[in-house]
N, C-alpha and C. Protein backbone atom coordinates (compact mmCIF):
# COMPACT_ATOMS: atom_id res chain seq x y z
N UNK A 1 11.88 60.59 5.17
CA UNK A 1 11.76 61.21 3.88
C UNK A 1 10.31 61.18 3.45
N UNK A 2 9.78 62.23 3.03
CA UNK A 2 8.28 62.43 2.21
C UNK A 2 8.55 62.43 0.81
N UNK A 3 7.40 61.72 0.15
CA UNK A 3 7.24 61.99 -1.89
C UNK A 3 6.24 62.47 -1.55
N UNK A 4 6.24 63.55 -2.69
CA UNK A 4 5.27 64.18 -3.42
C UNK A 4 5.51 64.24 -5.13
N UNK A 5 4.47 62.82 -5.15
CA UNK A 5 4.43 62.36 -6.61
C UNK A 5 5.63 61.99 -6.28
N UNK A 6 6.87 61.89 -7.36
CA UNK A 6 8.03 60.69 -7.36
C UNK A 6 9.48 61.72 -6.81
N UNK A 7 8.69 63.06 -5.71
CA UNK A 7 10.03 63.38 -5.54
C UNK A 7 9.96 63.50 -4.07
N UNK A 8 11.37 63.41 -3.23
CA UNK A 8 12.31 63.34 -2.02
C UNK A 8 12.54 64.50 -1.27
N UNK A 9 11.81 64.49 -0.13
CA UNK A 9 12.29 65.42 0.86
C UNK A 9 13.22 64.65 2.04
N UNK A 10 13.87 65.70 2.54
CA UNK A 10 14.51 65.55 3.74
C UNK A 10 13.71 66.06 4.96
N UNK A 11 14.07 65.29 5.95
CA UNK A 11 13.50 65.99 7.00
C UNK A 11 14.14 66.77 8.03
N UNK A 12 14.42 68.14 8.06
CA UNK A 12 15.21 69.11 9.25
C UNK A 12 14.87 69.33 10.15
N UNK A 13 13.41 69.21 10.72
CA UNK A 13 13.04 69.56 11.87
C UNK A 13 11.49 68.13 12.33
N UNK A 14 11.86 67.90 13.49
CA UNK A 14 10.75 67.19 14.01
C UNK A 14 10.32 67.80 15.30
N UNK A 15 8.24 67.61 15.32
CA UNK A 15 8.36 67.78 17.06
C UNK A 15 6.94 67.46 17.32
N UNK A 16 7.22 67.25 18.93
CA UNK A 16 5.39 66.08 19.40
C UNK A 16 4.74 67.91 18.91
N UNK A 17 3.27 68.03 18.52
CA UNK A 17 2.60 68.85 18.63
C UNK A 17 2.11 69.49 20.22
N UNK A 18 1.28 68.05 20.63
CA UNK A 18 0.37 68.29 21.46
C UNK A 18 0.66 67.73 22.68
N UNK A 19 2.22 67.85 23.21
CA UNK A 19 2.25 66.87 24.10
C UNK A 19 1.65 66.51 25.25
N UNK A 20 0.80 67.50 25.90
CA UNK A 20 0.00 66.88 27.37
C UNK A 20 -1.33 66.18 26.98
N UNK A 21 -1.44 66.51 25.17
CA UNK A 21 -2.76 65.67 25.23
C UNK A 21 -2.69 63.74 24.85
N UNK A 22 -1.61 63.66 23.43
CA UNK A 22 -1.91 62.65 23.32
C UNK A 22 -0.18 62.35 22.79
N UNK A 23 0.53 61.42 23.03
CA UNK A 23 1.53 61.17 23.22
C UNK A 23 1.45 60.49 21.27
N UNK A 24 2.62 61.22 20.54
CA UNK A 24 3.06 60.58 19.17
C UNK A 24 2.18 61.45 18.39
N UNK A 25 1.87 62.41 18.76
CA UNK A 25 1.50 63.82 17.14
C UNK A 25 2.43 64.44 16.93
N UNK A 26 3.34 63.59 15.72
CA UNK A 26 4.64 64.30 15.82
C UNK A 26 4.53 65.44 14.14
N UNK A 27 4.86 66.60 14.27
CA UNK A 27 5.12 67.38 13.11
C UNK A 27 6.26 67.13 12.23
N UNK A 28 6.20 67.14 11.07
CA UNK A 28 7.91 67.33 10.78
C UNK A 28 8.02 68.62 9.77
N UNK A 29 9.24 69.08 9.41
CA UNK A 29 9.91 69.93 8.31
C UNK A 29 10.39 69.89 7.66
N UNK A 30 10.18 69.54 6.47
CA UNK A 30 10.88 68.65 5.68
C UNK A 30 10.92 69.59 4.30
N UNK A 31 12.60 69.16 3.76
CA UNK A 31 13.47 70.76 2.78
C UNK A 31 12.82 69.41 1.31
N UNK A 32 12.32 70.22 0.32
CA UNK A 32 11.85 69.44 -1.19
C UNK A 32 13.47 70.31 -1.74
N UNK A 33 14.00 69.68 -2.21
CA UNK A 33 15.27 70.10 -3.10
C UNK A 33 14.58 70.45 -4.50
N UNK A 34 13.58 69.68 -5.29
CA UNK A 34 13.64 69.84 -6.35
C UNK A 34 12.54 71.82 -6.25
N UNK A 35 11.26 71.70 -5.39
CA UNK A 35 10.75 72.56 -5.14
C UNK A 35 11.54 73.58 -4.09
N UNK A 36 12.52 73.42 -3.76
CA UNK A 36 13.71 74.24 -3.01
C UNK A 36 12.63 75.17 -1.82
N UNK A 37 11.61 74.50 -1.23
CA UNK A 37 10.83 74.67 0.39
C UNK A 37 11.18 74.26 1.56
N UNK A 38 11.19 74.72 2.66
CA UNK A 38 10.59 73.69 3.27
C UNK A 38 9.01 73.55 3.43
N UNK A 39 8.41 72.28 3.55
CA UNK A 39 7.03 72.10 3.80
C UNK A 39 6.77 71.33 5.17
N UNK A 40 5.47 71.63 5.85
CA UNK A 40 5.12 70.99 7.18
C UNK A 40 4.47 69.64 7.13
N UNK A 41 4.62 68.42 7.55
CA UNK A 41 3.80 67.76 7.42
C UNK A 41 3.32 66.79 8.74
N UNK A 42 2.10 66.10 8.91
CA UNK A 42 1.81 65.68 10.28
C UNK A 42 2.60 64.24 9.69
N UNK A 43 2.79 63.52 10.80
CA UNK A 43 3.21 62.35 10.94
C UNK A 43 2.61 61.19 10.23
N UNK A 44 1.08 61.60 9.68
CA UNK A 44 0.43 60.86 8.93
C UNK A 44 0.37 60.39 7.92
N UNK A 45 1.51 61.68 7.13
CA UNK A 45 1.90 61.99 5.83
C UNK A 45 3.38 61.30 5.29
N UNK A 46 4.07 60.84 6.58
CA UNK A 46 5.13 60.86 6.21
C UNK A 46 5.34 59.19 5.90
N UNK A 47 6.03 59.44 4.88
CA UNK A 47 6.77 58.20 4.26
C UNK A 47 8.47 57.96 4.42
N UNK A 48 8.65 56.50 4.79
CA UNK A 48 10.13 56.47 4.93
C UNK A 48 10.47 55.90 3.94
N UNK A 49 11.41 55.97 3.02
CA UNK A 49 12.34 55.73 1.99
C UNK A 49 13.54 55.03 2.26
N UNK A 50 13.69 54.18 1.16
CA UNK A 50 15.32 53.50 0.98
C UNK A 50 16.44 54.57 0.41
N UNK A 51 15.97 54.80 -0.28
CA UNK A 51 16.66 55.43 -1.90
C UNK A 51 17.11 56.90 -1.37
N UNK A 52 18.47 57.78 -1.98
CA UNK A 52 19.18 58.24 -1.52
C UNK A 52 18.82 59.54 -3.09
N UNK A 53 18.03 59.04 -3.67
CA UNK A 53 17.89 60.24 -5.45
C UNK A 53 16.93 61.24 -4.97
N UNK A 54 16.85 62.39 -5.75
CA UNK A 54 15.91 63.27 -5.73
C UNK A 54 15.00 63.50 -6.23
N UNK A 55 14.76 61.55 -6.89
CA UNK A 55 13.31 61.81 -7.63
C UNK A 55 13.69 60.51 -8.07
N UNK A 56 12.24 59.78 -7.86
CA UNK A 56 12.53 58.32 -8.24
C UNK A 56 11.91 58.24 -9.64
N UNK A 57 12.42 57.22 -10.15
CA UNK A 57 11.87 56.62 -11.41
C UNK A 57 10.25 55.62 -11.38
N UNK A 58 9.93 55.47 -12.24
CA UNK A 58 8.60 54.87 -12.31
C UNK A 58 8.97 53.19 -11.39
N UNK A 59 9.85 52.84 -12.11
CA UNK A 59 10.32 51.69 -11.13
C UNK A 59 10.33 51.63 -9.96
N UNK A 60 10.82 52.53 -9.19
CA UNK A 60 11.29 52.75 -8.28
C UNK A 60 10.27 53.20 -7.25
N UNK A 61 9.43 53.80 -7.74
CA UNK A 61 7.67 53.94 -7.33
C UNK A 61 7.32 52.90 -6.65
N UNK A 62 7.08 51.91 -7.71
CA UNK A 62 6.53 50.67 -7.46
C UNK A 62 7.24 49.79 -6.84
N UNK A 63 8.76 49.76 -6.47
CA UNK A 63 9.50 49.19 -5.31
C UNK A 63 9.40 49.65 -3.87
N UNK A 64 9.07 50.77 -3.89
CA UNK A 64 8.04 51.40 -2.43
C UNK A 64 7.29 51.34 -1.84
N UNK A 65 6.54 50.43 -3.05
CA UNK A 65 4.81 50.08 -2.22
C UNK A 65 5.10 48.42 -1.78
N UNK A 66 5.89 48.32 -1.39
CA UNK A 66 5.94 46.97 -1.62
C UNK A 66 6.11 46.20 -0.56
């Protein structure tokens, strides 16, 4: 799952980019419900999540970094 700012994507599609060069550049595709996209993001970007909402609370922010 990716945030952008305090909201939840899913991820539908994954894949290595570059595979004969460097093993783990993985892409993903990931659907924003509240922005109703999908958006691309590199593996660099991505954040994994507990939480199952479509937008966390300020609390809930700060239980992420943690």
């Amino acid at each position: 799952m990716v945030v952008e700012g305090n909201e939840i994507g899913v991820i539908v599609k994954t894949w290595e980019k570059e595979i004969n060069i460097k093993r783990g550049n993985y892409a993903y595709e990931v659907y924003n419900r509240i922005q109703r996209c999908i958006k691309e993001y590199p593996e660099s970007e991505v954040e994994r999540y507990r939480t199952r909402h479509k937008e966390l609370s300020d609390e809930e922010v700060g239980w992420q970094s943690i």
